[in-house]
Protein backbone atom coordinates (compact mmCIF):
# COMPACT_ATOMS: atom_id res chain seq x y z
CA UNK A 1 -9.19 -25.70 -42.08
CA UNK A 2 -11.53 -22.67 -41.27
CA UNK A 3 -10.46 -21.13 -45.00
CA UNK A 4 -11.26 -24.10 -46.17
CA UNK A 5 -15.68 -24.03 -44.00
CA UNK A 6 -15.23 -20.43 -44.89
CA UNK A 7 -15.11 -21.10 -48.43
CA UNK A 8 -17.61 -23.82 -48.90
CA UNK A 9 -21.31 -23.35 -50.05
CA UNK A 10 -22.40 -24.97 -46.66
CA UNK A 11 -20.30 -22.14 -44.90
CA UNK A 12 -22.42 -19.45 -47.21
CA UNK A 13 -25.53 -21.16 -46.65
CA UNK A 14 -25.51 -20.76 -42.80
CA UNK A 15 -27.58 -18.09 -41.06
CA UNK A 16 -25.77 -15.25 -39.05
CA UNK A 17 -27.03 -17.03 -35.35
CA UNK A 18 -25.35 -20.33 -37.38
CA UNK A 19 -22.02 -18.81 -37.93
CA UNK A 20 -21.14 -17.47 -34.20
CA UNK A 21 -21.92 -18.18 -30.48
CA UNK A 22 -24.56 -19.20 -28.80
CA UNK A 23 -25.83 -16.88 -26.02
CA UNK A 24 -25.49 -19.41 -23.59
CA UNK A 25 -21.85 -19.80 -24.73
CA UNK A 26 -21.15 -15.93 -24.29
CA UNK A 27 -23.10 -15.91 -20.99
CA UNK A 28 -20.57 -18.73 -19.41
CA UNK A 29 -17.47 -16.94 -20.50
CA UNK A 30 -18.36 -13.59 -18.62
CA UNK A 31 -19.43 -15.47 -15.76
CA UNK A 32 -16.05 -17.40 -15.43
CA UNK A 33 -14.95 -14.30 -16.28
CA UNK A 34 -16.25 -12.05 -13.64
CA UNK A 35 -15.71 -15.37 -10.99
CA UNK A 36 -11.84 -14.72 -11.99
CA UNK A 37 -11.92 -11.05 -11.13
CA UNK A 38 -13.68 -11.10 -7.65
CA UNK A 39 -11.26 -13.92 -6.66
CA UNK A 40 -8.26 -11.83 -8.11
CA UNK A 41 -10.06 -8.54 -5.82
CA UNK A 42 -10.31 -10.60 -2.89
CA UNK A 43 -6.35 -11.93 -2.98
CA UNK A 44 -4.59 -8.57 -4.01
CA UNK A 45 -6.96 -6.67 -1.33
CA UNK A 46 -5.11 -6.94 1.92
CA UNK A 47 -1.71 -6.16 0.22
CA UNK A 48 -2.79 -2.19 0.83
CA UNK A 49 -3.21 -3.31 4.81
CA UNK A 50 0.07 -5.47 4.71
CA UNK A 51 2.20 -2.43 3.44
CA UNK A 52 0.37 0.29 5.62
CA UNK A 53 1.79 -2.03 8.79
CA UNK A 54 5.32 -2.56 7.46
CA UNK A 55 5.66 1.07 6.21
CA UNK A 56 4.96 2.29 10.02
CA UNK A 57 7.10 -0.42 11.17
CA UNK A 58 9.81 1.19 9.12
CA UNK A 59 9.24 4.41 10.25
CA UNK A 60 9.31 3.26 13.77
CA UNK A 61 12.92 1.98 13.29
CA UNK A 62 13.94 5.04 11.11
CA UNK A 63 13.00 7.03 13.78
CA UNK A 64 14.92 5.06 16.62
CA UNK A 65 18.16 5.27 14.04
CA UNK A 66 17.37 9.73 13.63
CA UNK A 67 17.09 10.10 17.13
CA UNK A 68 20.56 8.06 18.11
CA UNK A 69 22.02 9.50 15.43
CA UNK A 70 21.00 13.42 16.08
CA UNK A 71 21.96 12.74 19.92
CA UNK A 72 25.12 11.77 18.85
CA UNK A 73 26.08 14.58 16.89
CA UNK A 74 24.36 17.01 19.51
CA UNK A 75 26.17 16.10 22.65
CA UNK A 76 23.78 13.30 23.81
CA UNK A 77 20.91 16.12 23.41
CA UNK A 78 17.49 14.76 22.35
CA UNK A 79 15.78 16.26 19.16
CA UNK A 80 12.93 18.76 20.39
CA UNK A 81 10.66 17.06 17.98
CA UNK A 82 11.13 15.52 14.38
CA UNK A 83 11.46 18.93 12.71
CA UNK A 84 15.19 19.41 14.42
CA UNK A 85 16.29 16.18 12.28
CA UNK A 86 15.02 17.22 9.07
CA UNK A 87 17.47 17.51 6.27
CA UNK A 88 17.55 21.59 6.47
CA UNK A 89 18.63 21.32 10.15
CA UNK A 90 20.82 18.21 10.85
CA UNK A 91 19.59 15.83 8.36
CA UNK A 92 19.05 12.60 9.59
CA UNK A 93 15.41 12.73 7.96
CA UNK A 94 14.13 13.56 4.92
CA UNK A 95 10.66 13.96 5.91
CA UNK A 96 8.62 14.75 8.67
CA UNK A 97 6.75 11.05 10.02
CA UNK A 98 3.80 10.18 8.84
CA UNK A 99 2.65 7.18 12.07
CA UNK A 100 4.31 8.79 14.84
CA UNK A 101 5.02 12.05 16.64
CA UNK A 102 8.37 12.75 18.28
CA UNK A 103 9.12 15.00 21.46
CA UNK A 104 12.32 15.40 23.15
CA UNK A 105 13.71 17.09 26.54
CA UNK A 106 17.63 16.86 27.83
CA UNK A 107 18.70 13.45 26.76
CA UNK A 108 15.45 11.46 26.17
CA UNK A 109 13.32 11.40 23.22
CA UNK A 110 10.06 9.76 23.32
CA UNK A 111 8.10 8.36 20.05
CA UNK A 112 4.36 8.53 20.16
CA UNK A 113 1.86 6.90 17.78
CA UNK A 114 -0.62 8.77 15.99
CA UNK A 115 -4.13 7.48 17.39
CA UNK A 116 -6.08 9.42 15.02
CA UNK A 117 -6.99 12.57 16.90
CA UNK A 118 -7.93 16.01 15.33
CA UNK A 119 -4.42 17.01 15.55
CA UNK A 120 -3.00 13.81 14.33
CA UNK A 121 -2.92 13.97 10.45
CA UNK A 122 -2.68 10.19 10.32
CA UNK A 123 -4.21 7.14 12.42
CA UNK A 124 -1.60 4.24 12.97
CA UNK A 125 -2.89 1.66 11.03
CA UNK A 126 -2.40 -1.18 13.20
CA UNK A 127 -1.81 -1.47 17.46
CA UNK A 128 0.10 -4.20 15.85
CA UNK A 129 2.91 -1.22 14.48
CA UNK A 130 2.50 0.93 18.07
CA UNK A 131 3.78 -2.05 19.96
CA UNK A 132 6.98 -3.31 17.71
């Protein structure tokens, strides 16, 4: 059908403003268009906040599992910190925490949240993650 209005006289006879969209027209499709993106914004922006708390939780309980496991292979003895149970010592973590601090005397290790301090490289994103 639109070979056949492209081809007719009428179709040559039309003026450019004729032949394509209105401003109006183009001014309603942006605007639906930029209504679609700030809802889209608004619904994928507190994924970032939902991961933040379950990647501490994670760590929380990764930490609980390093500790128990490094006591176990060290006589009941409680890591000094998280650096004893990195993979070049003992290996029961690959990294060093990013939420928490650890510190350890005899058999009792103790997990600490970051609260965002000077010396604390990263703030605990939630209370929320502390408590669980």
């Amino acid at each position: 059908m639109l070979k056949h209005l492209q081809s007719s006289a009428e179709w040559d006879q039309k003026s450019l403003s004729a032949k394509g969209f209105t401003l109006i027209e183009l001014l309603v499709v942006v605007i639906i268009l930029g209504i679609l993106a700030a809802v889209a914004v608004f619904a994928v922006g507190g994924l970032t906040k939902d991961a933040e708390d379950n990647t501490c939780k994670t760590e929380k309980a990764t930490l609980k599992t390093a500790i128990q496991a490094y006591k176990s292979q060290n006589s009941g003895n409680a890591p000094a910190d998280a650096a004893a149970m990195l993979e070049t010592a003992d290996g029961n973590l690959e990294s060093l925490p990013k939420w928490f601090t650890v510190s350890g005397s005899g058999s009792t290790a103790t997990i600490t949240a970051n609260t965002g301090t000077a010396t604390a490289t990263h703030k605990i994103p939630s209370s929320d993650c502390a408590a669980s």
